[in-house]
PDB file of N, CA and C in Angstrom:
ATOM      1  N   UNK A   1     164.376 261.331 -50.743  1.00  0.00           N
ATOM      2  CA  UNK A   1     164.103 262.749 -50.574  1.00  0.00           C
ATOM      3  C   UNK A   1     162.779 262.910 -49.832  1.00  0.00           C
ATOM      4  N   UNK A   2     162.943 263.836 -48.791  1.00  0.00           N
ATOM      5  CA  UNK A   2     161.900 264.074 -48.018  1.00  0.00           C
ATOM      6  C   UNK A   2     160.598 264.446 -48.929  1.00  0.00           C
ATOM      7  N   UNK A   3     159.265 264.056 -48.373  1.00  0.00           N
ATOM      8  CA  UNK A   3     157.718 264.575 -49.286  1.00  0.00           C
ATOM      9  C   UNK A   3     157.023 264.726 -47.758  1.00  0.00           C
ATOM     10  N   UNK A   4     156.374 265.859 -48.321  1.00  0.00           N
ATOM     11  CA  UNK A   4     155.185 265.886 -46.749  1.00  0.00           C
ATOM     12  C   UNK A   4     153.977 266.247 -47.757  1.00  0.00           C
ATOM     13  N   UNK A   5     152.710 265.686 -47.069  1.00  0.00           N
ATOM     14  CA  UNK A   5     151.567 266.126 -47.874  1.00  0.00           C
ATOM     15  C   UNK A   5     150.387 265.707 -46.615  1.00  0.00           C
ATOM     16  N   UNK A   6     149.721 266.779 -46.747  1.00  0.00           N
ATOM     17  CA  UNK A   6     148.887 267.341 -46.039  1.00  0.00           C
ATOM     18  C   UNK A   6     147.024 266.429 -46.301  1.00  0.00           C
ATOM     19  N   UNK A   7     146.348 265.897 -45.749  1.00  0.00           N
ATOM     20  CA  UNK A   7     144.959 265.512 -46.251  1.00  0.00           C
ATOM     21  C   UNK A   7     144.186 265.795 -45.172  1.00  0.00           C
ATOM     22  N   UNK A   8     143.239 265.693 -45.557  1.00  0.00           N
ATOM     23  CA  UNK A   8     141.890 265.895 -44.671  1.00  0.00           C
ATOM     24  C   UNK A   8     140.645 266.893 -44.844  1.00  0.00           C
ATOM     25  N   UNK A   9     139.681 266.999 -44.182  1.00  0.00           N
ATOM     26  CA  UNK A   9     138.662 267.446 -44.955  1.00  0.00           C
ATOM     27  C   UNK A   9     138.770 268.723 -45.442  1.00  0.00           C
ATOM     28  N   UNK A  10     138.346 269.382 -46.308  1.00  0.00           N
ATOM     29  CA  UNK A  10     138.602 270.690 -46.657  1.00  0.00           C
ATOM     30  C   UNK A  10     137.109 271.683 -46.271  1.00  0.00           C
ATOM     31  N   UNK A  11     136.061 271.150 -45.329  1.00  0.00           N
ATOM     32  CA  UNK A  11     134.986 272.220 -45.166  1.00  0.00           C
ATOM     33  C   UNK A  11     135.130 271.348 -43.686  1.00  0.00           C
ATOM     34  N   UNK A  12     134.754 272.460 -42.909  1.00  0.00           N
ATOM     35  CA  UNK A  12     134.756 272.008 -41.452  1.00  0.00           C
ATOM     36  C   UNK A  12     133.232 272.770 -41.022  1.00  0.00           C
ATOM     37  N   UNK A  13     132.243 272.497 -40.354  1.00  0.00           N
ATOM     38  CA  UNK A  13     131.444 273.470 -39.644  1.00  0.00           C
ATOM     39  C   UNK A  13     131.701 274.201 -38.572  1.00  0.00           C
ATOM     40  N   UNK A  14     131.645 275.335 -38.229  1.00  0.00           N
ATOM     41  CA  UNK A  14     131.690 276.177 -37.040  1.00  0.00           C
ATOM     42  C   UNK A  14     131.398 275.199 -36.109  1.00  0.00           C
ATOM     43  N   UNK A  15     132.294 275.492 -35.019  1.00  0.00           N
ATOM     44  CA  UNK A  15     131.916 274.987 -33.565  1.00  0.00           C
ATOM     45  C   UNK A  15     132.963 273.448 -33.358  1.00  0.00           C
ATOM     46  N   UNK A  16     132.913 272.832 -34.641  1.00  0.00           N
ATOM     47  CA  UNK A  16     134.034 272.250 -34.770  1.00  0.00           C
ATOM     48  C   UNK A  16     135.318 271.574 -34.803  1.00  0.00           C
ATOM     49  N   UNK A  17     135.552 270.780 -34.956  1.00  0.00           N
ATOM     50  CA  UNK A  17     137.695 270.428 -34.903  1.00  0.00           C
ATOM     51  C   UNK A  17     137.863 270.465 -36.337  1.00  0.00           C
ATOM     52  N   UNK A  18     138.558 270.698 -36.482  1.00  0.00           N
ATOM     53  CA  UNK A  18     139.224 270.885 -37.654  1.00  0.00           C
ATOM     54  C   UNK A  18     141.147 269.878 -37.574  1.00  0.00           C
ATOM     55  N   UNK A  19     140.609 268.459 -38.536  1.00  0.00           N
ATOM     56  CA  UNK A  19     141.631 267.495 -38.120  1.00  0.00           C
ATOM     57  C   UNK A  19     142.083 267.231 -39.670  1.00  0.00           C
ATOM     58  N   UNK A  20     143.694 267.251 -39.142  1.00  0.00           N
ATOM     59  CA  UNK A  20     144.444 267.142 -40.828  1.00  0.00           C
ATOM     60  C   UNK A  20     145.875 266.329 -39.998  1.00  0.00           C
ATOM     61  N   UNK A  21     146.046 265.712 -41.298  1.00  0.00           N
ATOM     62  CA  UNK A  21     146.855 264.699 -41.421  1.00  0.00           C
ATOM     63  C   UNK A  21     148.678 264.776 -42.167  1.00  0.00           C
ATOM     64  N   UNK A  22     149.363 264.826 -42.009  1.00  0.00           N
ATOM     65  CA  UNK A  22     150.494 265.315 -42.780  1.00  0.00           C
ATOM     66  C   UNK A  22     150.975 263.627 -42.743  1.00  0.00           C
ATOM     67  N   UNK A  23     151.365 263.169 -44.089  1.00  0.00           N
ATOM     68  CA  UNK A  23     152.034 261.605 -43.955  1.00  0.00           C
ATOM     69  C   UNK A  23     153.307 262.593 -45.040  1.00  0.00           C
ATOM     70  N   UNK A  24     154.507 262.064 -44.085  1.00  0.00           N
ATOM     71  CA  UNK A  24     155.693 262.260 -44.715  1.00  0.00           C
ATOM     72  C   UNK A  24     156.170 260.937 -45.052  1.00  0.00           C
ATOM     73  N   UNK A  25     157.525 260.866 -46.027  1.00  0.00           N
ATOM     74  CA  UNK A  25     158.209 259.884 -47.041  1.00  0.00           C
ATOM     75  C   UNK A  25     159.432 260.548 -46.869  1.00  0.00           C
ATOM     76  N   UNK A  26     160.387 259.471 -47.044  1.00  0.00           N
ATOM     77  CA  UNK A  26     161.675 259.389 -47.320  1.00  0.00           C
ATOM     78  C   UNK A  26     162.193 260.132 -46.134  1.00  0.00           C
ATOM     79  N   UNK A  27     161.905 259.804 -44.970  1.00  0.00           N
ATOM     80  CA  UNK A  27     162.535 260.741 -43.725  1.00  0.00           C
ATOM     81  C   UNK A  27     161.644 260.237 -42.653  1.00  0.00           C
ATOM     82  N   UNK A  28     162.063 259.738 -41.563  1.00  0.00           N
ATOM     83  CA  UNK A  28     161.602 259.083 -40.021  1.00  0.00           C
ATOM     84  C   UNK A  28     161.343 260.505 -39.596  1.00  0.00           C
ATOM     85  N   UNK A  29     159.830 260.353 -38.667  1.00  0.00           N
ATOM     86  CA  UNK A  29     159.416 262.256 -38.137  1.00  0.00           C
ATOM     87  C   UNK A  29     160.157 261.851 -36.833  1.00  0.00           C
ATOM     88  N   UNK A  30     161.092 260.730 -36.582  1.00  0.00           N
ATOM     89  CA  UNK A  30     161.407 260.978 -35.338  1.00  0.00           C
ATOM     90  C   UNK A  30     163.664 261.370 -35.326  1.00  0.00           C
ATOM     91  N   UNK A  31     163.774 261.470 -36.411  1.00  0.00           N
ATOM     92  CA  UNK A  31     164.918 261.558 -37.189  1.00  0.00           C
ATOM     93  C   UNK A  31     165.868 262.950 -36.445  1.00  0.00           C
ATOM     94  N   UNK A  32     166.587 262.866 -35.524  1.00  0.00           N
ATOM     95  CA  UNK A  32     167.265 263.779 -34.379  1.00  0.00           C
ATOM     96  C   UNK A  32     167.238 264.884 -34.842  1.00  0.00           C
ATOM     97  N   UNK A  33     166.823 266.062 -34.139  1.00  0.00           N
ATOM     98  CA  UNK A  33     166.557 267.830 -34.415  1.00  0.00           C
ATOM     99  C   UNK A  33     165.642 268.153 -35.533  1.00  0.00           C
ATOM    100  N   UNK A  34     164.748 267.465 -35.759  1.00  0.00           N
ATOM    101  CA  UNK A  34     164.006 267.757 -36.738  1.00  0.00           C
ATOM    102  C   UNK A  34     162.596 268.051 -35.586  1.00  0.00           C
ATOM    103  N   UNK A  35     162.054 269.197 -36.755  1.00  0.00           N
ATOM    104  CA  UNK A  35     160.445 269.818 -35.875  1.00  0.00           C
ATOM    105  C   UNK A  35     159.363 269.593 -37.122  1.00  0.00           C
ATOM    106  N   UNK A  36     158.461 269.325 -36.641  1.00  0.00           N
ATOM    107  CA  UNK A  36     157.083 268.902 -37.913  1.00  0.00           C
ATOM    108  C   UNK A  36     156.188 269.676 -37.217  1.00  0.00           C
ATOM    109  N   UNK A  37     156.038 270.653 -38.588  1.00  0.00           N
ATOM    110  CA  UNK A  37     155.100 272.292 -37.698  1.00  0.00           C
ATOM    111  C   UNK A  37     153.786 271.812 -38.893  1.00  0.00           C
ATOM    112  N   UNK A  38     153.126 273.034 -38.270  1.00  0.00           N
ATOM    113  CA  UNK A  38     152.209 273.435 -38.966  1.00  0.00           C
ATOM    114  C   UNK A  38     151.879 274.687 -38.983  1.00  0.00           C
ATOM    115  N   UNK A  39     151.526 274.839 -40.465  1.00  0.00           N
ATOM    116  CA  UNK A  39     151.638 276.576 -40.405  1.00  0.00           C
ATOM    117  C   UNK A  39     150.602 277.545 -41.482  1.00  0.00           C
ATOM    118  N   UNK A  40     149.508 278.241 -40.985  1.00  0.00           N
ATOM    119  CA  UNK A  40     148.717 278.536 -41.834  1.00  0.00           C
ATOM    120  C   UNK A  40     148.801 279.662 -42.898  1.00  0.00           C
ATOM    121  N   UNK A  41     148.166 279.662 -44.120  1.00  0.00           N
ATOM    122  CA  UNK A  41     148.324 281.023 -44.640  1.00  0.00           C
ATOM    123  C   UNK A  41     147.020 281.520 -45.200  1.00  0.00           C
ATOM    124  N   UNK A  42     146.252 282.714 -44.169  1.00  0.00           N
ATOM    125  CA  UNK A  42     144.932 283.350 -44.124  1.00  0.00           C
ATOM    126  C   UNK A  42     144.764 284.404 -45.899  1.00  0.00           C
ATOM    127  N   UNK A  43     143.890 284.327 -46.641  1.00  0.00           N
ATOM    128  CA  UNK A  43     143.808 284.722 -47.087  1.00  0.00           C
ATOM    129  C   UNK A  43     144.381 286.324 -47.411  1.00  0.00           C
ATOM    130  N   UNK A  44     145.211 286.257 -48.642  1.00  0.00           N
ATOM    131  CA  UNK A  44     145.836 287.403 -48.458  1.00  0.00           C
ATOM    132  C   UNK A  44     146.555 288.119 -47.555  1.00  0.00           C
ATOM    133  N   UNK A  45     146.750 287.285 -46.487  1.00  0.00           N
ATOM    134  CA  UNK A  45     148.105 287.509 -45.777  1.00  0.00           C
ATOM    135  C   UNK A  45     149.184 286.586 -45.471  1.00  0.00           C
ATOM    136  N   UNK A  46     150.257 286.479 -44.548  1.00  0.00           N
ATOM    137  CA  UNK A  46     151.144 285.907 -44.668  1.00  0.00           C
ATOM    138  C   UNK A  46     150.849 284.720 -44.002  1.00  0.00           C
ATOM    139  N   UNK A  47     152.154 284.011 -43.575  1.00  0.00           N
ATOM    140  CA  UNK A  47     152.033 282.969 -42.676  1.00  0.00           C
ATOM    141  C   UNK A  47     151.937 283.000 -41.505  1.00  0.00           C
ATOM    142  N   UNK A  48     151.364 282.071 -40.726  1.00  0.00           N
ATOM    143  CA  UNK A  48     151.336 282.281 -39.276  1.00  0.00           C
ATOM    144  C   UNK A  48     151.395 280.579 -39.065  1.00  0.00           C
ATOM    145  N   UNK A  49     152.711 280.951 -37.790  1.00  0.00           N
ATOM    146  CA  UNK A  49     153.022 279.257 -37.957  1.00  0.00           C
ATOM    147  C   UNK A  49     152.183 279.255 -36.328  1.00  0.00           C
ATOM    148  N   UNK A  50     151.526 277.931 -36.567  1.00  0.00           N
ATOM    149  CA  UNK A  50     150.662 277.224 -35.358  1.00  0.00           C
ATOM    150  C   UNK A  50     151.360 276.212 -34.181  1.00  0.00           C
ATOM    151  N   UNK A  51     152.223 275.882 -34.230  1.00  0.00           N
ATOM    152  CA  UNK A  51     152.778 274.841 -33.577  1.00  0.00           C
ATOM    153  C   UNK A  51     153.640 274.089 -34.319  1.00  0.00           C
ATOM    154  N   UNK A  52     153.917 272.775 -33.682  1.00  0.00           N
ATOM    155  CA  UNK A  52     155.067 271.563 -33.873  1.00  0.00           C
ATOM    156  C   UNK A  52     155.244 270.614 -32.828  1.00  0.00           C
ATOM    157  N   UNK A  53     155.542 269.624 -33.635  1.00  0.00           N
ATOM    158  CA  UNK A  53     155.684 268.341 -32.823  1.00  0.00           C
ATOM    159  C   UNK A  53     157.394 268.092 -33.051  1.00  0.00           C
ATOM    160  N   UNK A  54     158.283 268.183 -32.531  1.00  0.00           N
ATOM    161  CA  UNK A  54     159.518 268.011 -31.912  1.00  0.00           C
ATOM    162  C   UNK A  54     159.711 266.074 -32.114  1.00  0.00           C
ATOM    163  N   UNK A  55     161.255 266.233 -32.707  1.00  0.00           N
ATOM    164  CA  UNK A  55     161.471 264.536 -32.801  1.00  0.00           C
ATOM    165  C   UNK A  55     161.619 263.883 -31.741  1.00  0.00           C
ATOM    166  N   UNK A  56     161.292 264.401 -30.611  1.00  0.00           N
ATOM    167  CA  UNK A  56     161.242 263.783 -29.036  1.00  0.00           C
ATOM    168  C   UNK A  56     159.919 263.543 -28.878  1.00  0.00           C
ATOM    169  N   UNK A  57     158.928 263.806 -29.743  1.00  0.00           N
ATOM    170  CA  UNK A  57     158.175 263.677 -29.424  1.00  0.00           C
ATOM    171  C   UNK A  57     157.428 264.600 -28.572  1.00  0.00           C
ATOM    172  N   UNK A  58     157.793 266.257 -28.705  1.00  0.00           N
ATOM    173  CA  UNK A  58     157.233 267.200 -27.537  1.00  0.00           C
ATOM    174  C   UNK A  58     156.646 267.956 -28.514  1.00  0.00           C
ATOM    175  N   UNK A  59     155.390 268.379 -27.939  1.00  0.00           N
ATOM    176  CA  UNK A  59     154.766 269.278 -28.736  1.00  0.00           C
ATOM    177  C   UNK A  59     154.256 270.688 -27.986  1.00  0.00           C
ATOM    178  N   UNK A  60     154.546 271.807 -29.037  1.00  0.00           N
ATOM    179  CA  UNK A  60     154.623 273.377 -29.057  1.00  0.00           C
ATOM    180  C   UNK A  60     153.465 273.843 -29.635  1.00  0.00           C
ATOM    181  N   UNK A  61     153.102 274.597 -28.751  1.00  0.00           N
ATOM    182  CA  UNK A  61     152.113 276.034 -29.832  1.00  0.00           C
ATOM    183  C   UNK A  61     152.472 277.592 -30.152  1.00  0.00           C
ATOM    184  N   UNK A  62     151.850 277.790 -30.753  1.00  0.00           N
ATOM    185  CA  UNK A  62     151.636 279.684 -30.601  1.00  0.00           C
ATOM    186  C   UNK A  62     150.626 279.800 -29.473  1.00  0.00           C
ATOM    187  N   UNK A  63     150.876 280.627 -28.726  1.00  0.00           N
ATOM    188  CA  UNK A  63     150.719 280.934 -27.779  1.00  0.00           C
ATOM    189  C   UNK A  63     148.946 281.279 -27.541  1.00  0.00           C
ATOM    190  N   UNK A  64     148.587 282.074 -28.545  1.00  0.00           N
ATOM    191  CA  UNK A  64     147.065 282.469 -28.823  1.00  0.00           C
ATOM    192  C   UNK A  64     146.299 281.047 -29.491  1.00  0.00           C
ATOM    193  N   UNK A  65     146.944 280.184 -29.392  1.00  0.00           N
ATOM    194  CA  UNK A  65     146.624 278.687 -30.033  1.00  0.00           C
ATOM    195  C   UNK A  65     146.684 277.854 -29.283  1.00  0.00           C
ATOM    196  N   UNK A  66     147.439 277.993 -28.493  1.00  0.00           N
ATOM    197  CA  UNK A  66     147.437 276.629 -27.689  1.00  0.00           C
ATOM    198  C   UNK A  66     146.163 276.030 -26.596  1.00  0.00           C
ATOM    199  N   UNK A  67     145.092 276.952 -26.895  1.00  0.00           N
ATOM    200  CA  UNK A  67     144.308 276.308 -25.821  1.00  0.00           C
ATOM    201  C   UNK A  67     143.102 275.303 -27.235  1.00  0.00           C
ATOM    202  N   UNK A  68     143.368 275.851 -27.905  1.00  0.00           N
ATOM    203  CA  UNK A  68     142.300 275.257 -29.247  1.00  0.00           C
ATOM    204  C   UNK A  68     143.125 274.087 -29.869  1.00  0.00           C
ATOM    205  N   UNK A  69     144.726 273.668 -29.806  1.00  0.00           N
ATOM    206  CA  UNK A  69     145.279 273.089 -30.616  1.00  0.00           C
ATOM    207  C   UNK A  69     145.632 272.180 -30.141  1.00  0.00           C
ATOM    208  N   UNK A  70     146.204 271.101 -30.990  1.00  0.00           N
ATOM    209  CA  UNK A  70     146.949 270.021 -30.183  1.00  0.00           C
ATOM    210  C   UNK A  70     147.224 269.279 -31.601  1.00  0.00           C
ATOM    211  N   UNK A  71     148.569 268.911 -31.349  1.00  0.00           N
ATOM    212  CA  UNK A  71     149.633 268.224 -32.832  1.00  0.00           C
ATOM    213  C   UNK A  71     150.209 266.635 -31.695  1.00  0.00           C
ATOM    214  N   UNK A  72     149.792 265.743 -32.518  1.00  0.00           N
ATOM    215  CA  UNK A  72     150.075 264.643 -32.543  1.00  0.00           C
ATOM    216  C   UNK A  72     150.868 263.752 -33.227  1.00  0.00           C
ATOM    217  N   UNK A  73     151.551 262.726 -33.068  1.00  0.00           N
ATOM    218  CA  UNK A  73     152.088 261.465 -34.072  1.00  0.00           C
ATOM    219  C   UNK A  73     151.800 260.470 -34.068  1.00  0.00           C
ATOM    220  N   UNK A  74     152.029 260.015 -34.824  1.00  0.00           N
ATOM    221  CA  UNK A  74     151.782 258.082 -35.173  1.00  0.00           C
ATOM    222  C   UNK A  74     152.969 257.747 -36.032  1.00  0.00           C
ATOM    223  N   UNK A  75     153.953 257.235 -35.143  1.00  0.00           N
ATOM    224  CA  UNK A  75     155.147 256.937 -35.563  1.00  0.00           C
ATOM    225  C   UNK A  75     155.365 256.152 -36.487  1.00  0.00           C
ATOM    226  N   UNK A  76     154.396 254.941 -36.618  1.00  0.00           N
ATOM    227  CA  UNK A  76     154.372 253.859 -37.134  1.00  0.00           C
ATOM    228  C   UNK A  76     153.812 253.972 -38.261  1.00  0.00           C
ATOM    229  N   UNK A  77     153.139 255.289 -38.353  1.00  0.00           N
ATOM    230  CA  UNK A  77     152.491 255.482 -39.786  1.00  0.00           C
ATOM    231  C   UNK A  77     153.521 256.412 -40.545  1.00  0.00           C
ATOM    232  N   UNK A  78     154.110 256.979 -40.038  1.00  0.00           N
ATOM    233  CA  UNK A  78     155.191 258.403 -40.328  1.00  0.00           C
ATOM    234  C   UNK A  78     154.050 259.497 -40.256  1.00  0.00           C
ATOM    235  N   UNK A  79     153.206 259.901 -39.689  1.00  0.00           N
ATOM    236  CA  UNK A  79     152.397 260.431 -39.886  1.00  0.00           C
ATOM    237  C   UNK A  79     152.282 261.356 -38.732  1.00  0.00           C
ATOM    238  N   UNK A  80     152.055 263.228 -38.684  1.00  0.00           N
ATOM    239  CA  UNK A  80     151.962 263.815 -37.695  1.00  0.00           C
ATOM    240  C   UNK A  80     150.345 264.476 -37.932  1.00  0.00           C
ATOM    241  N   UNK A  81     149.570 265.124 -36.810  1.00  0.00           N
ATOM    242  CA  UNK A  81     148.105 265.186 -36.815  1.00  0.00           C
ATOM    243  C   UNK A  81     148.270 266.696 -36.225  1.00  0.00           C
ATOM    244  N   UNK A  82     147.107 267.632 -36.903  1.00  0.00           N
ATOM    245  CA  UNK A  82     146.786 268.722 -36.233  1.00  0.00           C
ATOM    246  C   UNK A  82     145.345 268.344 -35.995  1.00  0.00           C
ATOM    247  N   UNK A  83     144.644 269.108 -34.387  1.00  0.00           N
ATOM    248  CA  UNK A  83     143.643 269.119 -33.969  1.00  0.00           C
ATOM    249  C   UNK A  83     143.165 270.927 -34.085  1.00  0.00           C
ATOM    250  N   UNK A  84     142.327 271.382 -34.627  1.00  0.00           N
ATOM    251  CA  UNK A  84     142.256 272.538 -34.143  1.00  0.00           C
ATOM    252  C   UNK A  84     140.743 273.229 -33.446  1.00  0.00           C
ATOM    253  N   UNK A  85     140.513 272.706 -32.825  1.00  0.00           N
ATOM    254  CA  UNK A  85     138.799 272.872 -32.173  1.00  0.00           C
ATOM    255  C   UNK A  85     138.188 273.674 -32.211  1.00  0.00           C
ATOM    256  N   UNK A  86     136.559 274.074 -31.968  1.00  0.00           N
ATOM    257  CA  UNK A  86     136.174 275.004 -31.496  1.00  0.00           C
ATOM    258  C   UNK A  86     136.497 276.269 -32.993  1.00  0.00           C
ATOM    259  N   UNK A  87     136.553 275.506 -34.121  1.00  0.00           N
ATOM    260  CA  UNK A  87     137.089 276.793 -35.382  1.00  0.00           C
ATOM    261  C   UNK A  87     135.158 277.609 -35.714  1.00  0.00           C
ATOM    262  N   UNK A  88     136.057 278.869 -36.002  1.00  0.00           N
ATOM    263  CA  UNK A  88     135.045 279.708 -36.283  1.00  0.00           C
ATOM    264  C   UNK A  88     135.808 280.155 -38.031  1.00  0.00           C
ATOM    265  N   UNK A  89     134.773 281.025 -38.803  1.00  0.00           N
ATOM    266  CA  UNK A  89     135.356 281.173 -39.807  1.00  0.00           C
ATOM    267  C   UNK A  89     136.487 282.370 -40.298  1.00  0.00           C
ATOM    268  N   UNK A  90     136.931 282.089 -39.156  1.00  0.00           N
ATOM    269  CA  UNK A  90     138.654 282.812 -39.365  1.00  0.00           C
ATOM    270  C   UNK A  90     139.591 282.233 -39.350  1.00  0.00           C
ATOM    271  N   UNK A  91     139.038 280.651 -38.942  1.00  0.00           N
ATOM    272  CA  UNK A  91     140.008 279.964 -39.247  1.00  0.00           C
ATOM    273  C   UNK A  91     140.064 279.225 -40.480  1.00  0.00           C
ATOM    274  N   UNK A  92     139.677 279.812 -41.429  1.00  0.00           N
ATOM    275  CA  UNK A  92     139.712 279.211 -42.732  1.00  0.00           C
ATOM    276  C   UNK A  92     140.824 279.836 -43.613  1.00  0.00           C
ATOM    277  N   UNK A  93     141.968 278.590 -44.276  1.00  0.00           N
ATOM    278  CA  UNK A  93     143.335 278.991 -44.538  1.00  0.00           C
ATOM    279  C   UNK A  93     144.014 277.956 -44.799  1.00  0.00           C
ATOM    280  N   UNK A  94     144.759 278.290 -45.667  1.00  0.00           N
ATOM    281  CA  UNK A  94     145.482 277.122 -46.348  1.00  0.00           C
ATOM    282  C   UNK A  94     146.460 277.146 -45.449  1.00  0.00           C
ATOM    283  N   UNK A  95     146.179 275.325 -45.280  1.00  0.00           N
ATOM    284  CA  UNK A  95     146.999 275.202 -44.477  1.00  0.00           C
ATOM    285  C   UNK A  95     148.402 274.167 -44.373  1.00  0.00           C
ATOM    286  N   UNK A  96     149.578 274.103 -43.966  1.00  0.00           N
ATOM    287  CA  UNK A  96     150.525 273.547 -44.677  1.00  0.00           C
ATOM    288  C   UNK A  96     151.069 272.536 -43.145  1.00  0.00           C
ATOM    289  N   UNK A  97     151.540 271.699 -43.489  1.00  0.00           N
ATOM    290  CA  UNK A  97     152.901 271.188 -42.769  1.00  0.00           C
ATOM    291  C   UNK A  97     153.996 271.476 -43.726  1.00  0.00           C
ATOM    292  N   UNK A  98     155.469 271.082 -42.504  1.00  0.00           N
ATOM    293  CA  UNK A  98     156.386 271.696 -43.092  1.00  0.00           C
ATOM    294  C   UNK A  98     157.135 270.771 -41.974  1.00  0.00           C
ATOM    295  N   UNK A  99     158.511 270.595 -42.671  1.00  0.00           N
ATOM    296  CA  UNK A  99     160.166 270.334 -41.935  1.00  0.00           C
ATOM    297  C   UNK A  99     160.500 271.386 -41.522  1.00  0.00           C
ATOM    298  N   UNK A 100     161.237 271.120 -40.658  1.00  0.00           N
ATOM    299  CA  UNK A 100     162.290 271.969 -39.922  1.00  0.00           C
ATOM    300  C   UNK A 100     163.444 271.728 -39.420  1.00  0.00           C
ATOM    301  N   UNK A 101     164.814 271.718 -39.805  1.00  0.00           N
ATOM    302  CA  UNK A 101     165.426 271.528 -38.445  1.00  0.00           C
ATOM    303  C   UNK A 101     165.953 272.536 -37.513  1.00  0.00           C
ATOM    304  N   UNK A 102     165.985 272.013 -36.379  1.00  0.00           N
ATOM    305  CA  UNK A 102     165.796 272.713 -35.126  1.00  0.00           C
ATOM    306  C   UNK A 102     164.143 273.484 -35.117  1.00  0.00           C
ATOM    307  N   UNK A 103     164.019 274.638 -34.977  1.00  0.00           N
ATOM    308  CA  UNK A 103     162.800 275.543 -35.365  1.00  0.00           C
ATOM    309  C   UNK A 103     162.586 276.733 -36.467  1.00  0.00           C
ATOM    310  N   UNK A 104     163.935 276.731 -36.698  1.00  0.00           N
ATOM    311  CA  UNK A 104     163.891 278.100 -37.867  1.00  0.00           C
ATOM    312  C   UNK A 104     164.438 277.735 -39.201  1.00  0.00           C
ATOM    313  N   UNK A 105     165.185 276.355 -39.700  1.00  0.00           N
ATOM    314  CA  UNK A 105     165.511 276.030 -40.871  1.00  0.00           C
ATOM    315  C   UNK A 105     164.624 275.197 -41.964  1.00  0.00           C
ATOM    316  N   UNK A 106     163.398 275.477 -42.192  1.00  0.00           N
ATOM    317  CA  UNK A 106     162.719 275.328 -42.813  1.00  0.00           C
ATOM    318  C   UNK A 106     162.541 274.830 -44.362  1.00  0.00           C
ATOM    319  N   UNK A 107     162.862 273.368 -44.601  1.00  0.00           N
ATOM    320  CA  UNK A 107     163.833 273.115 -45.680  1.00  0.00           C
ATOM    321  C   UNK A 107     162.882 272.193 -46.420  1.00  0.00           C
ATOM    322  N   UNK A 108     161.157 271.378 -46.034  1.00  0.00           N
ATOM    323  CA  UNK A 108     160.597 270.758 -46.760  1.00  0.00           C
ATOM    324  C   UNK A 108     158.940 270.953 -46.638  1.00  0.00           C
ATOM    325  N   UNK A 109     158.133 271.155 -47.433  1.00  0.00           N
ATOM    326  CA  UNK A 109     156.752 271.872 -47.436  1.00  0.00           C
ATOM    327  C   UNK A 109     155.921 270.831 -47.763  1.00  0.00           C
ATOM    328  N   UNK A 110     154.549 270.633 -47.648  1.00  0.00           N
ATOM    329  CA  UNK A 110     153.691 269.987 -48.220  1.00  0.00           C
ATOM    330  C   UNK A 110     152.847 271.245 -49.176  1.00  0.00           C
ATOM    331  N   UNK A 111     152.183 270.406 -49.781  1.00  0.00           N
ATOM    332  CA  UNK A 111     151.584 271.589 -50.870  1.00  0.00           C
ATOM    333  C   UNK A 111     150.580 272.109 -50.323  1.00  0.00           C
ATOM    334  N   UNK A 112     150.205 272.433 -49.291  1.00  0.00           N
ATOM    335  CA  UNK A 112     149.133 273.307 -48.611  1.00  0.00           C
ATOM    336  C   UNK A 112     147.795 272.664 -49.045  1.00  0.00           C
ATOM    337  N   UNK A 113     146.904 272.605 -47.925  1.00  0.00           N
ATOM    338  CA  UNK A 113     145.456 272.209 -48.428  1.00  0.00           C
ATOM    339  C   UNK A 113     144.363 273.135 -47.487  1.00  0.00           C
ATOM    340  N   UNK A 114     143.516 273.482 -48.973  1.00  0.00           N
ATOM    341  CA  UNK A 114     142.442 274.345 -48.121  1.00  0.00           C
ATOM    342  C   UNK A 114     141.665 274.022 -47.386  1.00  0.00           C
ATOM    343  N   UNK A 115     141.271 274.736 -46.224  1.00  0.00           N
ATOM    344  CA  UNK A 115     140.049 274.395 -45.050  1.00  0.00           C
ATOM    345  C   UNK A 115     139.039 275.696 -45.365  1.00  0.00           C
ATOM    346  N   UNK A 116     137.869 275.415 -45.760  1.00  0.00           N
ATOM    347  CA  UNK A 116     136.974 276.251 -44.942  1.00  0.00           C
ATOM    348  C   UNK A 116     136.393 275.989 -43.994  1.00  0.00           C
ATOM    349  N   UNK A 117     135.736 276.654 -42.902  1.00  0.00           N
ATOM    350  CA  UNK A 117     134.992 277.176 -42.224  1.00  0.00           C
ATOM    351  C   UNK A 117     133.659 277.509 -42.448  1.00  0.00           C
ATOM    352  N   UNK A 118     132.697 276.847 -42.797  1.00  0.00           N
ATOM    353  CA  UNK A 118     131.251 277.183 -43.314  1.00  0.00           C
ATOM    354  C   UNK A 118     130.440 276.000 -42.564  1.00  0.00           C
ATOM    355  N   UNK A 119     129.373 276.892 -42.494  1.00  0.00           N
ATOM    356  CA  UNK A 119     128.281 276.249 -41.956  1.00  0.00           C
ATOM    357  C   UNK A 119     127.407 275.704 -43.416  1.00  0.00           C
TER     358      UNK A 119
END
């Protein structure tokens, strides 16, 4: 059974990257039509999904993200990477990986891990 879980530092300083780690189990991230997103949730509001890395190996953003972001793999680890640069403290938000197949069936979560944003 698929597990995704999320690590990495949880205080980032302004000006910043902000780098997190998702190591999944029981499922290859390169496993046909499957998408390994990432997707934040800002305090007291909803989700806002950031991107994905595609089992081809292609990687997507949100559009207002993509010049700050960049999602990576390491196949060999099962392991997919968010970069998010340049964070100010709005980007502080629990933040999740997640399965997908295709882009909208959304079927396995990691337990979200908090980032702040503080100097």
């Amino acid at each position: 059974q698929v597990q995704l879980q999320e690590s990495g530092p949880g205080l980032v300083k302004p000006s910043q990257t902000l780098s997190l780690t998702c190591t999944v189990s029981g499922d290859s991230i390169t496993t046909n039509y499957y998408y390994w997103n990432w997707i934040r949730q800002f305090p007291g509001k909803g989700m806002e999904w950031m991107g994905a890395i595609a089992y081809t190996g292609t990687s997507f953003y949100l559009s207002s993200l993509k010049s700050r972001t960049s999602i990576s793999w390491d196949t060999s680890k099962n392991q997919f990477t968010l970069q998010l640069t340049s964070v100010t403290s709005e980007d502080t938000a629990v933040y999740y990986c997640a399965r997908a197949l295709k882009l909208t069936d959304f079927d396995s979560w990691g337990q979200g891990t908090q980032v702040t944003v503080s100097s």
